[in-house]
Protein backbone atom coordinates (compact mmCIF):
# COMPACT_ATOMS: atom_id res chain seq x y z
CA UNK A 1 -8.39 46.88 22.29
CA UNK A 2 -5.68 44.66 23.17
CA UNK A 3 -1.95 46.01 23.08
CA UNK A 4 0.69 44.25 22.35
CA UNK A 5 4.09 43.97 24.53
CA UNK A 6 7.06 44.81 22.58
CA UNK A 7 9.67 44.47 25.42
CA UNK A 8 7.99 40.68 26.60
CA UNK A 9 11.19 38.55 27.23
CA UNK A 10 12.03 35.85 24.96
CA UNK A 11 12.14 31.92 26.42
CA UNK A 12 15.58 30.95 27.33
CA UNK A 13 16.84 27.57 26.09
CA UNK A 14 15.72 25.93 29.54
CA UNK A 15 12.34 27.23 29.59
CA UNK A 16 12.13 25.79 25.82
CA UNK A 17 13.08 22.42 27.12
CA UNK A 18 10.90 22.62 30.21
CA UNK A 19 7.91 23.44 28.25
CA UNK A 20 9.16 21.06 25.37
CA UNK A 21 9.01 17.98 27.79
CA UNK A 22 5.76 19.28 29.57
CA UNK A 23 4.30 18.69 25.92
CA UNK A 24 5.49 15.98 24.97
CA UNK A 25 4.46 13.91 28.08
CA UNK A 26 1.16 15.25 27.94
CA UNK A 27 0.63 14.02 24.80
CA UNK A 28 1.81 10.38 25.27
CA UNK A 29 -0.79 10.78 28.21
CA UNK A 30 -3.28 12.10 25.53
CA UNK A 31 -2.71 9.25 23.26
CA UNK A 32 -2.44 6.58 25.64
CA UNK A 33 -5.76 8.16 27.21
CA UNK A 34 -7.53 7.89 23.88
CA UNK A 35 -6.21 5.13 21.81
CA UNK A 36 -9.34 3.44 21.79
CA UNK A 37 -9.67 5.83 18.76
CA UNK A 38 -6.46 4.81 17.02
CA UNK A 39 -7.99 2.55 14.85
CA UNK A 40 -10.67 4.11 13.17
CA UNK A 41 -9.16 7.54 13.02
CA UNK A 42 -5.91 5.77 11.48
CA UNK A 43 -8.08 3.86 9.19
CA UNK A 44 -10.22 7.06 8.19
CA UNK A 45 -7.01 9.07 7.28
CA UNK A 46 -5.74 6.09 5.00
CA UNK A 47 -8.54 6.40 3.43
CA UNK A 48 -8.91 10.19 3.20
CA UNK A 49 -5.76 9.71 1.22
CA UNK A 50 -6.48 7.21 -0.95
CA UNK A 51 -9.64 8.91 -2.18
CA UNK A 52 -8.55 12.14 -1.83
CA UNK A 53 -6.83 12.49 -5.36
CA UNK A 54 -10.66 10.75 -6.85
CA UNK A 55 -12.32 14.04 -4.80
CA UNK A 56 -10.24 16.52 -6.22
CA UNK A 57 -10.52 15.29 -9.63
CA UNK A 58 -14.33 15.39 -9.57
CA UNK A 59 -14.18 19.08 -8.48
CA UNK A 60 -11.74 19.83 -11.30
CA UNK A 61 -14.20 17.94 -13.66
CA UNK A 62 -17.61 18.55 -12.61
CA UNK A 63 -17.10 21.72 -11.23
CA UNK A 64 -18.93 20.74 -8.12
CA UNK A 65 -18.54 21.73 -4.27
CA UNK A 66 -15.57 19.83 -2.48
CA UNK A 67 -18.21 18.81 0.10
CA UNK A 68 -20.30 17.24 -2.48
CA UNK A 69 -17.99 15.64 -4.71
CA UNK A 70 -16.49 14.06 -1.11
CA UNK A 71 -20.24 13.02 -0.89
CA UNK A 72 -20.94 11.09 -3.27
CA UNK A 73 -17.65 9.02 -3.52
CA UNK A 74 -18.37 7.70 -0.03
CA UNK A 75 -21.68 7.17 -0.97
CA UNK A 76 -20.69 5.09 -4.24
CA UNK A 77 -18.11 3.42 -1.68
CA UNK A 78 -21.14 2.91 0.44
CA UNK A 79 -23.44 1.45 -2.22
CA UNK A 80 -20.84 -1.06 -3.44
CA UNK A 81 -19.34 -1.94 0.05
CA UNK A 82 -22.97 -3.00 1.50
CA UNK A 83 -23.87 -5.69 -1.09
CA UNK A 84 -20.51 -6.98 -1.06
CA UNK A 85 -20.69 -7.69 2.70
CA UNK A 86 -23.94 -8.82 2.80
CA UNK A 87 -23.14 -11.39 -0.36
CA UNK A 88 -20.15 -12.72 1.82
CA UNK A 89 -21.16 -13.08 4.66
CA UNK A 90 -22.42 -16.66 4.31
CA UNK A 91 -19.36 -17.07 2.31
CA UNK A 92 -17.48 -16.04 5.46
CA UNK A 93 -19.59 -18.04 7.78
CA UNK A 94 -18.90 -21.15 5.97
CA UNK A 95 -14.98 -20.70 6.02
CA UNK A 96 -15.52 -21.00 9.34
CA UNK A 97 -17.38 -23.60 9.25
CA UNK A 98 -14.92 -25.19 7.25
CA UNK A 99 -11.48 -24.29 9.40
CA UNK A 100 -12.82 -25.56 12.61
CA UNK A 101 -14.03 -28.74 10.97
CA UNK A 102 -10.83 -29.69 9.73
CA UNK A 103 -9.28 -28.53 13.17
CA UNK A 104 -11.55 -31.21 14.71
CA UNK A 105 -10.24 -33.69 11.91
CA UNK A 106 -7.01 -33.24 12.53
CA UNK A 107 -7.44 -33.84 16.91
CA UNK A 108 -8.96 -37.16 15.63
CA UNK A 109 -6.25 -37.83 13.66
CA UNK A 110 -3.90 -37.42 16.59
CA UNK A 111 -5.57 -39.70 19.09
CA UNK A 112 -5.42 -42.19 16.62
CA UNK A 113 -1.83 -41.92 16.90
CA UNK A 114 -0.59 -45.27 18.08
CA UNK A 115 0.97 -45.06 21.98
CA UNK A 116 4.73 -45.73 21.53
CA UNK A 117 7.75 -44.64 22.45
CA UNK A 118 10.54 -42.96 19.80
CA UNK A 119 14.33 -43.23 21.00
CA UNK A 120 16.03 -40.40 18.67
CA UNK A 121 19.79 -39.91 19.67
CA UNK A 122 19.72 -41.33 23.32
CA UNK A 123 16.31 -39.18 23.97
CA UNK A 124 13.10 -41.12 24.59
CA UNK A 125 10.21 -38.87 23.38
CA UNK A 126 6.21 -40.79 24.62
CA UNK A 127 3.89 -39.74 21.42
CA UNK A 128 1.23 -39.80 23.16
CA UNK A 129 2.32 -37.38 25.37
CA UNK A 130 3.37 -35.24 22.80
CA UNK A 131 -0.17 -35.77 21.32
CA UNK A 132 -1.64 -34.96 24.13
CA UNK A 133 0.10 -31.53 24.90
CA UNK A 134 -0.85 -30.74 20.73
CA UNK A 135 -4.45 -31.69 21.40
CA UNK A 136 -4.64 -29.31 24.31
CA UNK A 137 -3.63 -26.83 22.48
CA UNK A 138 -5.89 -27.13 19.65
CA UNK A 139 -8.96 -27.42 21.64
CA UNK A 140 -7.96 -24.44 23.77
CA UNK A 141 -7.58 -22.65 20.04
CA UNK A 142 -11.05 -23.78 19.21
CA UNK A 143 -12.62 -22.73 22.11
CA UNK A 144 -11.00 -19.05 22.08
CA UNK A 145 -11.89 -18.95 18.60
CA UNK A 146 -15.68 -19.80 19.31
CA UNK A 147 -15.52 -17.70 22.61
CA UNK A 148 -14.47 -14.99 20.43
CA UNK A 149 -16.97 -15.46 17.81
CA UNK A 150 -19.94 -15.50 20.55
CA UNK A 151 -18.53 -12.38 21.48
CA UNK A 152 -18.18 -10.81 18.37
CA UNK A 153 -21.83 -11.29 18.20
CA UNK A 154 -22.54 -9.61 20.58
CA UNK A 155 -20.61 -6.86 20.06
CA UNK A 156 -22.27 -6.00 16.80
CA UNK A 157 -23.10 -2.52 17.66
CA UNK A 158 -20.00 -1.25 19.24
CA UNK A 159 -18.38 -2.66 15.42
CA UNK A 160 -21.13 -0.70 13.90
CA UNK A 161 -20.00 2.41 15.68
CA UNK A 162 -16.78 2.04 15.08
CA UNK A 163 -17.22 1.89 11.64
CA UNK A 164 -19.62 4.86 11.44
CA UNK A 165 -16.60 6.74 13.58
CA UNK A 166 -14.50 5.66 10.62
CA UNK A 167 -16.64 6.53 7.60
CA UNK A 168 -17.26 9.92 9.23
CA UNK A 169 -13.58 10.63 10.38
CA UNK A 170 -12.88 9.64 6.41
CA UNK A 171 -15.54 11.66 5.24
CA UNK A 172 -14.20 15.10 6.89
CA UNK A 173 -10.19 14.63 6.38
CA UNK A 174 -11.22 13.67 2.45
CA UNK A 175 -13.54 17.28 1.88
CA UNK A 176 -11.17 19.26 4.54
CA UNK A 177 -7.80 17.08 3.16
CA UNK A 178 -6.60 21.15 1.92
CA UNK A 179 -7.20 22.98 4.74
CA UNK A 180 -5.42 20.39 7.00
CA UNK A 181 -2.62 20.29 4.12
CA UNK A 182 -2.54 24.14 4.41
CA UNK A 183 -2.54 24.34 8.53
CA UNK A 184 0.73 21.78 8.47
CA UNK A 185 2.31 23.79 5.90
CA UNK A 186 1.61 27.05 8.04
CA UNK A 187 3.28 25.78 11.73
CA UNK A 188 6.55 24.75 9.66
CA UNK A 189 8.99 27.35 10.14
CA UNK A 190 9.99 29.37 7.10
CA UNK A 191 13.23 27.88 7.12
CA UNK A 192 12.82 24.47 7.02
CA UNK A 193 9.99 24.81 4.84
CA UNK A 194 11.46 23.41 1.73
CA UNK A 195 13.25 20.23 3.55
CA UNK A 196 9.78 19.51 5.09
CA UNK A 197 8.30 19.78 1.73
CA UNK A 198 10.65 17.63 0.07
CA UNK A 199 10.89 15.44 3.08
CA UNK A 200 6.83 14.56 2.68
CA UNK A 201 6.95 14.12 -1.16
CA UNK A 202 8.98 11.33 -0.75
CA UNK A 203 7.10 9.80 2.04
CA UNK A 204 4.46 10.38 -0.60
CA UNK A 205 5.48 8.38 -3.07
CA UNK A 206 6.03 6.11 -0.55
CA UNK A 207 2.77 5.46 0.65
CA UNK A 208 1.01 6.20 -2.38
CA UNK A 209 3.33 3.10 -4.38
CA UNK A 210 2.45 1.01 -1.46
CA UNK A 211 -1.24 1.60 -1.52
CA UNK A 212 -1.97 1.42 -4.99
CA UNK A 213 0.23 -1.09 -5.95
CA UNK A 214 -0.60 -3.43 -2.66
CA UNK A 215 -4.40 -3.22 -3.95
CA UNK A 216 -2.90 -3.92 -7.55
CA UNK A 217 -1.00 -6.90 -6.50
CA UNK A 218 -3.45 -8.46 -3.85
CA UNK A 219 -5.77 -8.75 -6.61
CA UNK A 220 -3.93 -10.57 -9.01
CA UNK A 221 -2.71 -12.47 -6.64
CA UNK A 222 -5.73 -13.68 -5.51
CA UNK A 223 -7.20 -14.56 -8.89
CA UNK A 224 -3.67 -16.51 -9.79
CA UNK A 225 -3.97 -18.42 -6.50
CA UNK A 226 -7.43 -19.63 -7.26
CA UNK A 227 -6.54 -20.49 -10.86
CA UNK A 228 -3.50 -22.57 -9.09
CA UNK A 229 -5.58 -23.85 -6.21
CA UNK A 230 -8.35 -25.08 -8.53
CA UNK A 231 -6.03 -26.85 -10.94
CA UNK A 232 -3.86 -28.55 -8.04
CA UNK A 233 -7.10 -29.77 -6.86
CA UNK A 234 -6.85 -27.91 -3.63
CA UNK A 235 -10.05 -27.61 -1.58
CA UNK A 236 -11.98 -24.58 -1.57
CA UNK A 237 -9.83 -22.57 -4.15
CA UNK A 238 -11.55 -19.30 -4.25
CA UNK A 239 -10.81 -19.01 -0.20
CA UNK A 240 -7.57 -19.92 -0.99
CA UNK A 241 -7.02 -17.29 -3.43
CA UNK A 242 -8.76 -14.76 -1.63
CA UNK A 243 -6.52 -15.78 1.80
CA UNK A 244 -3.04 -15.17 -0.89
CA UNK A 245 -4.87 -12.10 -1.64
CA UNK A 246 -4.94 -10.86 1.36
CA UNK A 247 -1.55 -12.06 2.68
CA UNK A 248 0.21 -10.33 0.07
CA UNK A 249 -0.14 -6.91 2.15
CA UNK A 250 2.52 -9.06 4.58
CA UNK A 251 5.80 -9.29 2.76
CA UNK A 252 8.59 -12.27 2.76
CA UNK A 253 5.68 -13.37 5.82
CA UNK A 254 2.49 -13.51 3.72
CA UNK A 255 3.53 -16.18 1.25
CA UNK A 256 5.23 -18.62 4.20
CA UNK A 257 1.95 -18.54 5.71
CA UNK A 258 -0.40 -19.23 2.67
CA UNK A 259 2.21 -21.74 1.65
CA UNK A 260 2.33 -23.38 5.30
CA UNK A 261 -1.74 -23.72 5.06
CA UNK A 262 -2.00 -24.90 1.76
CA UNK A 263 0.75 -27.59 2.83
CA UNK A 264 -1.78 -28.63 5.93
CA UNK A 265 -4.36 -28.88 4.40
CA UNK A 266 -2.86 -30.99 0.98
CA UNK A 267 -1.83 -33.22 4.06
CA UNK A 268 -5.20 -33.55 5.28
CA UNK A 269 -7.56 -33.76 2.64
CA UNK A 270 -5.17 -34.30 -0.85
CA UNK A 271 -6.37 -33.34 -4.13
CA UNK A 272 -10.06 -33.47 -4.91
CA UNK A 273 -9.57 -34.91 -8.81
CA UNK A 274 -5.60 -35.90 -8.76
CA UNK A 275 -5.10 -39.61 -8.35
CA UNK A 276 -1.74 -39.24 -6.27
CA UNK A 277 -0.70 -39.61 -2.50
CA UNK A 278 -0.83 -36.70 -0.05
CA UNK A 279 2.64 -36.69 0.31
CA UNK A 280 3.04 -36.35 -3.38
CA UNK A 281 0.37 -33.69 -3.40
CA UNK A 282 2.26 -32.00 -0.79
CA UNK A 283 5.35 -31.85 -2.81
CA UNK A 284 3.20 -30.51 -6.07
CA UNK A 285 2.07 -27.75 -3.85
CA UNK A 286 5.44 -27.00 -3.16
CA UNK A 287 6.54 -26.87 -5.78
CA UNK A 288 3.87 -25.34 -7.38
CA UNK A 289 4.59 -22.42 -5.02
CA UNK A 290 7.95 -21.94 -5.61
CA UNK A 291 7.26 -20.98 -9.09
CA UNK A 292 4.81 -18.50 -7.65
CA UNK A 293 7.20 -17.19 -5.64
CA UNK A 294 9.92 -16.39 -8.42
CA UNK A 295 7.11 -15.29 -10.43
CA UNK A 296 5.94 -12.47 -7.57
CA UNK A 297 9.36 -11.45 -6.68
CA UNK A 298 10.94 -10.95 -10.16
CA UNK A 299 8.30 -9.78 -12.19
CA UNK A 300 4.72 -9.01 -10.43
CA UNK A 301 6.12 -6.95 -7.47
CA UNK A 302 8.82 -4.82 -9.68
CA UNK A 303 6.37 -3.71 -12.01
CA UNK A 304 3.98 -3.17 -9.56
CA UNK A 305 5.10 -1.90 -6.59
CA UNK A 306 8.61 -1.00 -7.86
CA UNK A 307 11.69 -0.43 -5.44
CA UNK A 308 10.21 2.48 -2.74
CA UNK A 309 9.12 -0.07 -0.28
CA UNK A 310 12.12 -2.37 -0.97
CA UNK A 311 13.26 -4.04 2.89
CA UNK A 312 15.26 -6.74 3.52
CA UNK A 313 13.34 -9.88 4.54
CA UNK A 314 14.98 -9.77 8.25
CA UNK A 315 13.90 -5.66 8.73
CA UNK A 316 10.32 -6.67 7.47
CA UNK A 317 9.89 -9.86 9.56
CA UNK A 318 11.17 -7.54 13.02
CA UNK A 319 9.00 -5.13 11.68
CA UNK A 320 5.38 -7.15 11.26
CA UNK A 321 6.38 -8.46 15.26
CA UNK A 322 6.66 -4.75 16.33
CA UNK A 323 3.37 -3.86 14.38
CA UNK A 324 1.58 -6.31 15.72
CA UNK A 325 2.73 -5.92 19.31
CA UNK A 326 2.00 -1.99 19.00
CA UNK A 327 -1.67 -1.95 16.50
CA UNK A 328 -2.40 -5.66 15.95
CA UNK A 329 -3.70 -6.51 12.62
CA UNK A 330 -2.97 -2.76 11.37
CA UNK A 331 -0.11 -2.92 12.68
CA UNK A 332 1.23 -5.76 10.65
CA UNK A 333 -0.34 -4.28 7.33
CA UNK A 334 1.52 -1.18 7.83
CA UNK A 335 4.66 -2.41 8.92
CA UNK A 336 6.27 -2.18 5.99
CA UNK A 337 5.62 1.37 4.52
CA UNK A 338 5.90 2.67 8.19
CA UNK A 339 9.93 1.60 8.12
CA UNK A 340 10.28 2.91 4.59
CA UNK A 341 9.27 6.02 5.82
CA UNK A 342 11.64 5.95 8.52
CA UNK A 343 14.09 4.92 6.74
CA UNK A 344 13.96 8.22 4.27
CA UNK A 345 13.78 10.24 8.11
CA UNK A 346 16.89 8.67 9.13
CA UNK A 347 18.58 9.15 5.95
CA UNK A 348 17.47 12.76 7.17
CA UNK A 349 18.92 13.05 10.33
CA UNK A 350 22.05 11.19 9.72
CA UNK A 351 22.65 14.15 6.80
CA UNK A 352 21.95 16.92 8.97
CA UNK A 353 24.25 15.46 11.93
CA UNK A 354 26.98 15.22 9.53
CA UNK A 355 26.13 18.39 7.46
CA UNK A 356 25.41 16.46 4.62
CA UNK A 357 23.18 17.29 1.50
CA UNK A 358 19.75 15.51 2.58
CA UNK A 359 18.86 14.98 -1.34
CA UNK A 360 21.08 14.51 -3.15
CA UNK A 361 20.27 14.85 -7.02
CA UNK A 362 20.38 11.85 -8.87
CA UNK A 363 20.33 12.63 -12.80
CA UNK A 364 19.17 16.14 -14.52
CA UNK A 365 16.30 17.71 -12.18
CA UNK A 366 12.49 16.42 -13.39
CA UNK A 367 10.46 19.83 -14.53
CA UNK A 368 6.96 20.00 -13.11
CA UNK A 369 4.28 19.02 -14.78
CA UNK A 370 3.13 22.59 -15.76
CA UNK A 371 6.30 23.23 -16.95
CA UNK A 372 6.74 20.08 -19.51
CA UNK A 373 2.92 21.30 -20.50
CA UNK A 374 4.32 24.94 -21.75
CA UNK A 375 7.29 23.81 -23.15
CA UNK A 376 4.99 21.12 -24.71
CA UNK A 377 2.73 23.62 -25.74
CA UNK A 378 5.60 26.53 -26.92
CA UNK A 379 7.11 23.51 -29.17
CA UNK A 380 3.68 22.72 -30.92
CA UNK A 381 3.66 26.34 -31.88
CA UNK A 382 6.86 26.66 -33.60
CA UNK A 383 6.26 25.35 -37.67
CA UNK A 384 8.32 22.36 -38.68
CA UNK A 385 11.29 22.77 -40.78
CA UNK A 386 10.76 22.59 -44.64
CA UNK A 387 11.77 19.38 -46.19
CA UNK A 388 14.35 19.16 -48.54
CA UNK A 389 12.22 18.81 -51.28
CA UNK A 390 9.95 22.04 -50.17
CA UNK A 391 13.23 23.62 -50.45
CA UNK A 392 14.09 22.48 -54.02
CA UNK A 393 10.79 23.96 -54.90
CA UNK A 394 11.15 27.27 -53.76
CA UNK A 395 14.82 27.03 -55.49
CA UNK A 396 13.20 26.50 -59.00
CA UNK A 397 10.32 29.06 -58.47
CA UNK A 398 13.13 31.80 -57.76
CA UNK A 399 15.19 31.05 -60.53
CA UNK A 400 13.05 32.07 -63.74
CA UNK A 401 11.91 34.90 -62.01
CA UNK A 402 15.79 35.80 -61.38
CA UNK A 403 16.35 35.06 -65.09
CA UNK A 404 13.65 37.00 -66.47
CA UNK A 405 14.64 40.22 -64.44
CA UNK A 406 18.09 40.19 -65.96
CA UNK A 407 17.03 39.89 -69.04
CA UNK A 408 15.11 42.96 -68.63
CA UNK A 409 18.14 44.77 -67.38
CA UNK A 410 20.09 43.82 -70.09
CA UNK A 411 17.68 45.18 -72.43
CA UNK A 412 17.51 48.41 -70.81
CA UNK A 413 20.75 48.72 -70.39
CA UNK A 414 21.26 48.10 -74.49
CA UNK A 415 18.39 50.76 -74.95
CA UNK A 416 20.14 53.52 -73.02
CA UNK A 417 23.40 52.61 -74.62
C-alpha cells in the first residue's frame, strides 16, 4: 500500500526550466535518432485522418466494432490500390522510357549546334562551350536517374516494408483515432482547455479543406489537362494530365512547372495533328495555359478549396524550399497547410503577448449541429398558422350559431315577461 506525501515540495521555476530543457533536447535527440520513421508514420497519420470520419460513420451505420469497420476500409483501400498499381506500372515504366528518350534527343540536338562565337554587349560567349557544360549536365542527370532506378530495384523490399509500416501505423491511429483524441485532451491543463480546443478546430478545418479539396482539384485538373493536351496535339496527353494532376498539390509552383515542361517538350516534338511551327505551338501552349490559369485561380480553387489555405505566392514558394530541404517530396506537399497552421498559432501568440482576444467573433455565433437539429425539430412541432381564409370560415360557422342563441333569449325573455 503505497502512501502518498502530502508535504513533497513543489518544483521551483528553475527546476521547471532545468527539467523543461532536459526534455526538450532529449527529444530532438529522439527524433533525430529515429527519423528514418518520419515518413511512414507521418504518412499513416494523414491517412488515419482522412479515413477516420469514413470509420466512424460505418460504426454509426452498421453498428459494427471500431476495429472492424477500420478493417475493412483498409482492406477496400487495399483491394482497389493493388490493381491500380499493378495496371500502371507499365504505364509508369514507359514514361520513363519516354523522358529519357527525349533527354537523349535533346543532347543530340545540342551537338548539332554549330561552333561559333556570339558577341552580346562587348561579351564573347563560345556555344560550344556553353553546349558542352549543358550536355554534361544532362548526361550526369541521366545517369543519376538510371543509377537511381537500378537502385530502386533493388531496394524493393525495404519499399515494401515501409509501406507495410505505413498501412499498419494507419491502420491503428484510424481504430484507436478516440482514444489518442481523448489522451491529448486529458494532458491539457484545465485552463487552457477551451483555447486548445478552439485552437485545433481551426487547424481542422484547415487540413481537412486542404485534403479534400486538394484530392477534389487534382482530379479535375488532371482530366482538364488531358482534354487540353489532347486537343493542342501535345504528346502523351494522359501523362500530361496526370503530371498537372499531381502538381496541383504545389501551389503558384505546380503550374510553372507543368507549364515549363509542356513548353519543352512543344519545342521538341510540336503538335502531333496541328500543321504549325514549334514556335507557334509553343505560343498556343502558352497561351492555352494562361486561360487555365485564370480559370484555376478564380473559379476552380475558390469553390474548391476556398480561402483557409490562402498564402501569398512569395510565403508558399519559401515555404515548398524549406519543405523540401526538411522532408523532401512530403515536405513540399505539405508546405502549404503546414504555414496555414502556423499562421492561425502565431495569430495565437501574438494575442496572448498583447492580451488580446485570440478569436475574435466574426458575425452571430454558429449553433452546433445538435442544436439547429432540436430547434429544427421543436419548429416542425408547432402547427402552422391558419390562413386567412380558414379564418373566414370559422367566422361564418360562429355567426348563425350566435344568431340563433339570441333569438332564443329573446323568446324567453318575451315568455317570462
Amino acid at each position: 500500500m503505497t502512501v502518498k506525501n502530502k508535504h513533497a515540495p513543489r518544483w521551483n521555476p528553475t527546476i521547471k526550466v532545468v527539467v523543461g530543457v532536459i526534455l526538450f533536447v532529449l527529444i530532438v535527440v529522439a527524433l533525430y535518432s529515429f527519423r528514418i520513421v518520419f515518413v511512414p508514420l507521418i504518412i499513416g497519420g494523414i491517412m488515419a485522418y482522412i479515413l477516420n470520419p469514413v470509420a466512424r460513420w460505418i460504426q454509426r451505420v452498421t453498428r459494427l466494432p471500431r476495429g472492424l469497420s477500420t478493417a475493412l476500409i483498409y482492406l477496400t483501400l487495399l483491394a482497389v490500390l493493388i490493381p491500380i498499381g499493378v495496371a500502371l506500372a507499365p504505364a509508369v515504366v514507359d514514361a520513363i522510357r519516354y523522358l529519357q528518350g527525349e533527354a537523349i534527343r535533346l543532347l543530340d540536338s545540342l551537338n548539332d549546334l554549330p561552333d561559333q562565337t556570339l558577341h552580346v554587349g562587348g561579351f564573347s560567349l563560345d556555344v560550344q562551350q556553353i553546349v558542352d557544360e549543358v550536355t554534361s549536365a544532362l548526361m550526369g542527370l541521366v545517369r543519376s536517374a538510371a543509377s537511381q532506378s537500378i537502385r530502386l530495384v533493388f531496394s524493393v523490399a525495404e519499399i515494401l516494408l515501409l509501406v507495410i509500416f505505413t498501412f499498419l501505423t494507419g491502420f491503428y491511429l484510424t481504430r484507436d483515432a478516440e482514444k489518442f483524441i481523448a489522451a491529448i485532451q486529458g494532458m491539457i491543463p484545465p485552463d487552457y482547455r477551451s483555447d486548445v480546443e478552439a485552437l485545433l478546430a481551426e487547424i481542422d478545418k484547415i487540413w481537412s479543406a486542404f485534403f479534400r479539396g486538394q484530392v477534389i482539384l487534382s482530379v479535375l485538373v488532371a482530366v482538364i489537362l488531358t482534354f487540353v493536351s489532347a486537343i493542342l496535339g501535345l504528346p502523351q496527353p494522359a501523362l500530361m494530365g496526370v503530371l498537372g494532376g499531381l502538381l496541383e498539390f504545389l501551389p503558384s509552383v505546380g503550374s510553372a512547372i507543368w507549364l515549363f515542361t509542356a513548353l519543352a517538350i512543344a519545342a521538341l516534338e510540336g503538335s502531333t495533328y496541328l500543321p504549325v511551327s514549334n514556335f507557334v505551338f509553343m505560343l498556343l501552349v502558352l497561351a492555352a495555359h494562361i486561360a487555365f490559369t485564370q480559370f484555376d485561380l478564380n473559379y476552380l480553387i475558390p469553390r474548391i478549396i476556398g480561402g483557409r489555405v490562402n498564402l501569398h505566392p512569395m510565403v508558399v514558394i519559401m515555404g515548398i524550399i524549406i519543405g523540401a530541404s526538411v522532408g523532401g517530396v512530403l515536405g513540399i506537399v505539405l508546405a502549404a497547410p503546414t504555414i496555414a497552421s502556423l499562421r492561425v498559432i502565431g495569430r495565437y501568440i501574438y494575442a496572448k503577448l498583447f492580451d488580446l482576444d485570440p478569436f475574435p467573433m466574426v458575425g452571430p455565433p454558429v449553433a452546433p449541429k445538435e442544436e439547429r437539429q432540436a430547434q429544427a425539430e421543436r419548429l416542425a412541432a408547432v402547427p402552422p398558422p391558419p390562413s386567412p381564409r380558414m379564418v373566414i370560415e370559422r367566422v361564418r360557422q360562429r355567426r348563425p350559431r350566435r344568431a340563433k342563441t339570441t333569438a332564443g333569449d329573446k323568446s324567453a325573455t318575451g315568455g317570462d315577461e
